[in-house]
Protein backbone atom coordinates (compact mmCIF):
# COMPACT_ATOMS: atom_id res chain seq x y z
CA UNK A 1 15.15 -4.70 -33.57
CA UNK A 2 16.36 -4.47 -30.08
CA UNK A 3 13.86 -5.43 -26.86
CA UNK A 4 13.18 -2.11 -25.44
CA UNK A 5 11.33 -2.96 -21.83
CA UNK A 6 8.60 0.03 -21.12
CA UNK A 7 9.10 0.14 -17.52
CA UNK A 8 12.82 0.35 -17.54
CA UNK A 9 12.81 3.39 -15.79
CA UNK A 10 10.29 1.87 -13.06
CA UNK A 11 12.99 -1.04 -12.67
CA UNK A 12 15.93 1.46 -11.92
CA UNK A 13 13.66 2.95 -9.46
CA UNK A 14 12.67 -0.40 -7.71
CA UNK A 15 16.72 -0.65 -7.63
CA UNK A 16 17.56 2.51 -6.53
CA UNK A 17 14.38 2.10 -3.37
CA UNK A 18 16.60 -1.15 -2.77
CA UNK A 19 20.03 0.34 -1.97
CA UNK A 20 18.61 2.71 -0.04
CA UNK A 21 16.57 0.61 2.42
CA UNK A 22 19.54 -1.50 2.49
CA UNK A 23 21.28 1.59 3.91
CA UNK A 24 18.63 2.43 5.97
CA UNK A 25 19.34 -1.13 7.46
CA UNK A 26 22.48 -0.78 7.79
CA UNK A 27 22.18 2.28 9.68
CA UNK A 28 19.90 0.79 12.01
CA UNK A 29 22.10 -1.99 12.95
CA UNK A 30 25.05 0.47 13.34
CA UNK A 31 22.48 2.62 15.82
CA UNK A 32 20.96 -0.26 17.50
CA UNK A 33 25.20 -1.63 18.05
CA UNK A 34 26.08 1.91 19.61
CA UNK A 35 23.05 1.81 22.08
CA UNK A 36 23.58 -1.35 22.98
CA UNK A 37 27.28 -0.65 23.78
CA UNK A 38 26.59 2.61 25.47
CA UNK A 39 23.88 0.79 27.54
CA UNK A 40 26.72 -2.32 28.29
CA UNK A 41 29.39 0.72 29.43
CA UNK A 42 27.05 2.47 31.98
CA UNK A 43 26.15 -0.49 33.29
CA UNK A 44 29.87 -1.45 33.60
CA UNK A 45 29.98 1.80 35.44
CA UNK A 46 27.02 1.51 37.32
CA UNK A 47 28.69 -1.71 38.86
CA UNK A 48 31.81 -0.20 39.29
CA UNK A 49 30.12 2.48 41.29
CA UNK A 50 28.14 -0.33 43.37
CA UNK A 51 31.91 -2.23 44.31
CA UNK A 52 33.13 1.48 45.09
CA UNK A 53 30.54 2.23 47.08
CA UNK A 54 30.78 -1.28 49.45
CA UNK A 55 34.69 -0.62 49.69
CA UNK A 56 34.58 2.85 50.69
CA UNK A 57 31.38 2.17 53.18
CA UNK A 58 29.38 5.00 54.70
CA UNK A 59 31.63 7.98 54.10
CA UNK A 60 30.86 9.05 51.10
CA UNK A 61 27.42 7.52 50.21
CA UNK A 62 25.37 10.33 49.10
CA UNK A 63 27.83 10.71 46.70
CA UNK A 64 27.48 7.40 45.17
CA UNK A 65 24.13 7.02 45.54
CA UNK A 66 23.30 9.95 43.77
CA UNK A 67 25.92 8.87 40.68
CA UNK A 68 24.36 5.60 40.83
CA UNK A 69 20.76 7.15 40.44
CA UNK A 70 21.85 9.06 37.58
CA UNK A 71 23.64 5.95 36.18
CA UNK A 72 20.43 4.16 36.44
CA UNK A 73 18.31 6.64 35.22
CA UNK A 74 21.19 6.48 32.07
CA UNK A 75 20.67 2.87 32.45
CA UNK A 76 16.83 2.97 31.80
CA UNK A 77 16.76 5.83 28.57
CA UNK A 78 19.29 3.58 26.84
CA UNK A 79 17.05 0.17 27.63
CA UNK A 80 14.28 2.48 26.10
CA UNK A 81 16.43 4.06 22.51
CA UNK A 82 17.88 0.19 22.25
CA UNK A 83 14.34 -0.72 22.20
CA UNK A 84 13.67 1.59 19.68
CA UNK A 85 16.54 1.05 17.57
CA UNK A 86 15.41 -3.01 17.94
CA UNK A 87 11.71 -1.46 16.26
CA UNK A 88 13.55 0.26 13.61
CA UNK A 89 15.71 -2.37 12.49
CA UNK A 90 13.04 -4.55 12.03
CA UNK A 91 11.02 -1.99 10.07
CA UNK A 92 14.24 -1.58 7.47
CA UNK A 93 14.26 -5.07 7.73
CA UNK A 94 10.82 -5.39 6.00
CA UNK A 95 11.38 -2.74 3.35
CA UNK A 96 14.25 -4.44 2.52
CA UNK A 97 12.57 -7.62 2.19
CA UNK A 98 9.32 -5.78 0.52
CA UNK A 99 12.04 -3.82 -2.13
CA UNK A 100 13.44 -6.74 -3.13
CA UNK A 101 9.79 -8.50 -3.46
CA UNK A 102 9.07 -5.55 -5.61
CA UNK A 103 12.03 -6.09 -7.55
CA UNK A 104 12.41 -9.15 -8.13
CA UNK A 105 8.46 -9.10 -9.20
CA UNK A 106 9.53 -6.62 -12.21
CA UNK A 107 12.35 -8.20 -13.09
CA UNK A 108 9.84 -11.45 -13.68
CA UNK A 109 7.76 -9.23 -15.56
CA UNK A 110 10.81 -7.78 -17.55
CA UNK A 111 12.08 -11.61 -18.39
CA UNK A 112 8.30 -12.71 -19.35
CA UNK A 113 8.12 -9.68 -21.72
CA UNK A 114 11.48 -9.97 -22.96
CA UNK A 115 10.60 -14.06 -23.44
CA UNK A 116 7.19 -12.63 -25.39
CA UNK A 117 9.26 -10.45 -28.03
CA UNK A 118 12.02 -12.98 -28.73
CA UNK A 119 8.98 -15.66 -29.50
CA UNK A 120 7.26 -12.60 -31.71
CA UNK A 121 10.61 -11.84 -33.27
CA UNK A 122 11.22 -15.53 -34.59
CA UNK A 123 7.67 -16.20 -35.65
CA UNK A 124 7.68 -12.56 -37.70
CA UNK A 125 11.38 -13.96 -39.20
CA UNK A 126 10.32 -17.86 -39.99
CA UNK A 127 6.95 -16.20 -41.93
CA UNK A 128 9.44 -13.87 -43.61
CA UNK A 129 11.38 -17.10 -44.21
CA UNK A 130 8.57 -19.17 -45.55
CA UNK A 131 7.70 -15.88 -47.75
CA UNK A 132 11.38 -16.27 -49.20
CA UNK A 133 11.00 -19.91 -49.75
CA UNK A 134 7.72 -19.22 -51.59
CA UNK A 135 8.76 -16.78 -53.81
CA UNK A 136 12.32 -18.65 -54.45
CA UNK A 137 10.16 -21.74 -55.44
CA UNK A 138 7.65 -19.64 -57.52
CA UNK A 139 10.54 -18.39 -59.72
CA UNK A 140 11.68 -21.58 -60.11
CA UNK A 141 8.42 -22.55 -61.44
CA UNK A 142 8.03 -19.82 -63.62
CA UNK A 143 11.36 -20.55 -64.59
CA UNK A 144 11.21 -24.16 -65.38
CA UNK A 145 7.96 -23.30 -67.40
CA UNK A 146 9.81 -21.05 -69.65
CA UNK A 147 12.26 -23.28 -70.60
């Protein structure tokens, strides 16, 4: 008879919750990358706009000064999403780490049950074995007798 484990299907699911909040991690570290490089290139920019401004002096400062107020207004909404996308790669994080607590709970459970049926399996097979043996020797009682 073959181990059959009742919450097989509970297991596959545990699994399956597993790749995906592994995904969901990895999406948030791709995010929380692309922020964090957007946020790197407008300040890059920003700066460049600051040495542009200093070269090209009074002239054209309203100009500048307004790019560089949008820049930094850029500057501050990225600070804020890479902030966010910090929170939510900590959060996939944790149901990565609470999946895989999950699984690897059931797949204790799975092991312990499977260790329970393989002790109930030999103790069924060494009483049918000691049955064997006590019939084999009664017959050869029986048969000793008659001759």
């Amino acid at each position: 008879m073959v181990f059959k484990y009742r919450l097989e299907k509970i297991l596959k699911i545990r699994e399956e919750e597993l790749d995906e909040a592994i995904l969901e991690m990895k999406k948030a570290e791709d995010h929380l990358r692309k922020v964090s490089h957007d946020l790197s290139a407008t300040t890059e920019n920003r700066n460049d706009l600051h040495a542009e401004l200093i070269k090209e002096g009074i002239s054209r400062a309203t100009l500048y000064v307004r790019r560089i107020k949008q820049l930094n207004d850029r500057i501050a909404q990225l600070e804020k999403d890479l902030q966010t996308a910090q929170e939510k790669l900590i959060k996939a994080k944790e149901a990565v780490k609470e999946a895989k607590m999950k699984l690897e709970a059931l797949k204790r459970h799975k092991q312990k049950k499977q260790k329970n049926y393989n002790e109930e399996e030999n103790r069924l097979e060494r009483i049918r074995l000691d049955e064997i043996g006590v019939i084999k020797h009664a017959r050869e009682l029986l048969e000793a007798r008659e001759e």
